[in-house]
Protein backbone atom coordinates (compact mmCIF):
# COMPACT_ATOMS: atom_id res chain seq x y z
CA UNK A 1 -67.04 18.19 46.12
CA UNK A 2 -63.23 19.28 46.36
CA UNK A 3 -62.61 15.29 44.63
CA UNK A 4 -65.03 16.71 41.51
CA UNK A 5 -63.44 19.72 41.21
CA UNK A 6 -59.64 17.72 41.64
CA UNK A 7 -61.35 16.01 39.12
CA UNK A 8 -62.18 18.55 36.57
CA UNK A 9 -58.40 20.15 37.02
CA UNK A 10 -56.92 16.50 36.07
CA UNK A 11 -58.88 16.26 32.83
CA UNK A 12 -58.52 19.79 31.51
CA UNK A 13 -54.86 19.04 32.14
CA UNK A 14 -55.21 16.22 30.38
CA UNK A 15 -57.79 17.10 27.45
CA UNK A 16 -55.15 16.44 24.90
CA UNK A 17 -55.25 12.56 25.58
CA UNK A 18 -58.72 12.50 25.51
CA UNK A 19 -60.11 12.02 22.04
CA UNK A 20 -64.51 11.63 23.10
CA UNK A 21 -66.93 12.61 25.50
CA UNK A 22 -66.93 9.51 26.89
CA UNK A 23 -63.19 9.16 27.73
CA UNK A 24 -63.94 12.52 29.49
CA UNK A 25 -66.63 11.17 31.37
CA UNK A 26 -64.90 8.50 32.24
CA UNK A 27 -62.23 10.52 33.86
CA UNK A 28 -64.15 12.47 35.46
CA UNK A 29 -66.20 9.85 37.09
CA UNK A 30 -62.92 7.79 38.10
CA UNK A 31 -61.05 10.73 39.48
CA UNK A 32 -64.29 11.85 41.32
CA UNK A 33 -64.32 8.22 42.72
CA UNK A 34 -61.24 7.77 43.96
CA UNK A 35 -61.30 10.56 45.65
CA UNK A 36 -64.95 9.58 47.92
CA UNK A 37 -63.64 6.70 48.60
CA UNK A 38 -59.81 6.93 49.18
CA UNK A 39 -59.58 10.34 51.19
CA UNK A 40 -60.31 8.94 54.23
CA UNK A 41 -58.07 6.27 54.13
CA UNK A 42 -55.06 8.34 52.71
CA UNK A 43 -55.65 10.62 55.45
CA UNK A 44 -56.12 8.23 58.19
CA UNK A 45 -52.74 6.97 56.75
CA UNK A 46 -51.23 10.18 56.63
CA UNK A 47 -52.53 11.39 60.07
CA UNK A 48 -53.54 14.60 58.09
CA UNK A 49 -55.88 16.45 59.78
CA UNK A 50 -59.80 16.58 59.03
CA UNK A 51 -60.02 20.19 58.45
CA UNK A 52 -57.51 19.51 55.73
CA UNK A 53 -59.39 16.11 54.45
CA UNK A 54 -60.58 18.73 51.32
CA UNK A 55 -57.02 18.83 50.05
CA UNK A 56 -56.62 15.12 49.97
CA UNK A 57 -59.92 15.02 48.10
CA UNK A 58 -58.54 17.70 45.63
CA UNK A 59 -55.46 15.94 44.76
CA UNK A 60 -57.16 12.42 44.73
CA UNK A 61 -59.92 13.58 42.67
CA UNK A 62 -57.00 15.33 40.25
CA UNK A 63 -54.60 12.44 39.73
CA UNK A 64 -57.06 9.26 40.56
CA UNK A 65 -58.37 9.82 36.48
CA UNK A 66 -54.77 9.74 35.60
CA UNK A 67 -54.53 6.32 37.66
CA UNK A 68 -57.28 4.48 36.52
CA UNK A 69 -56.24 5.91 32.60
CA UNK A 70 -53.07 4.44 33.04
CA UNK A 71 -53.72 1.01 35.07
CA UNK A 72 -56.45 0.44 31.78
CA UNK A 73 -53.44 1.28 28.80
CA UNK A 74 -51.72 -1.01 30.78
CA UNK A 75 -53.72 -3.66 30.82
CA UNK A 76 -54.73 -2.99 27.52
CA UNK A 77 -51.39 -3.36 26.36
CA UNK A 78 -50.82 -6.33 28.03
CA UNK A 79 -51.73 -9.73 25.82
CA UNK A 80 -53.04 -11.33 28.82
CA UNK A 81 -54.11 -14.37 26.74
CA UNK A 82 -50.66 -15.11 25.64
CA UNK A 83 -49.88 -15.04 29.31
CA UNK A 84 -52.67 -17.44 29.95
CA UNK A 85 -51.87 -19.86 27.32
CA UNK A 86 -47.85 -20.24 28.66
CA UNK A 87 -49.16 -20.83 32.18
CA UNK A 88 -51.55 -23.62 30.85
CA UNK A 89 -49.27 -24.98 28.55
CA UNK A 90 -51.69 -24.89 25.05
């Protein structure tokens, strides 16, 4: 719940940037993700605490949207089949 919420911060801060409903779905959804399945491990990593596991949640949930957003312009800007064609040699 606390990775939804983390979520919901991260896209109102980031409302400008997002032009459709779907794009704010889409945050929302990968924010919310990242932060089930990554608190854990973070705060395994971390040794943090369980009674603060909520936190790690909240600020995974709040900048995993921003993540995913930015790994995706990324590759989006990347011409990955020029890259593919100088590796072959075509």
């Amino acid at each position: 719940m606390a990775g939804f919420i983390g979520a919901m911060v991260g896209a109102w801060a980031q409302r400008k940037e997002m032009r459709t409903r779907f794009e704010f779905a889409a945050f929302m959804g990968t924010g919310a993700a990242c932060a089930y399945f990554l608190t854990g491990l973070v705060a395994g990593y971390f040794s943090i605490e369980p009674a603060n596991a909520g936190a790690v949640g909240f600020l995974l949930g709040a900048f995993g949207g921003s993540m995913i957003a930015a790994i995706v312009r990324a590759i989006q800007a990347a011409d990955l089949w020029a890259l593919i064609k100088s590796k072959v040699g075509r």
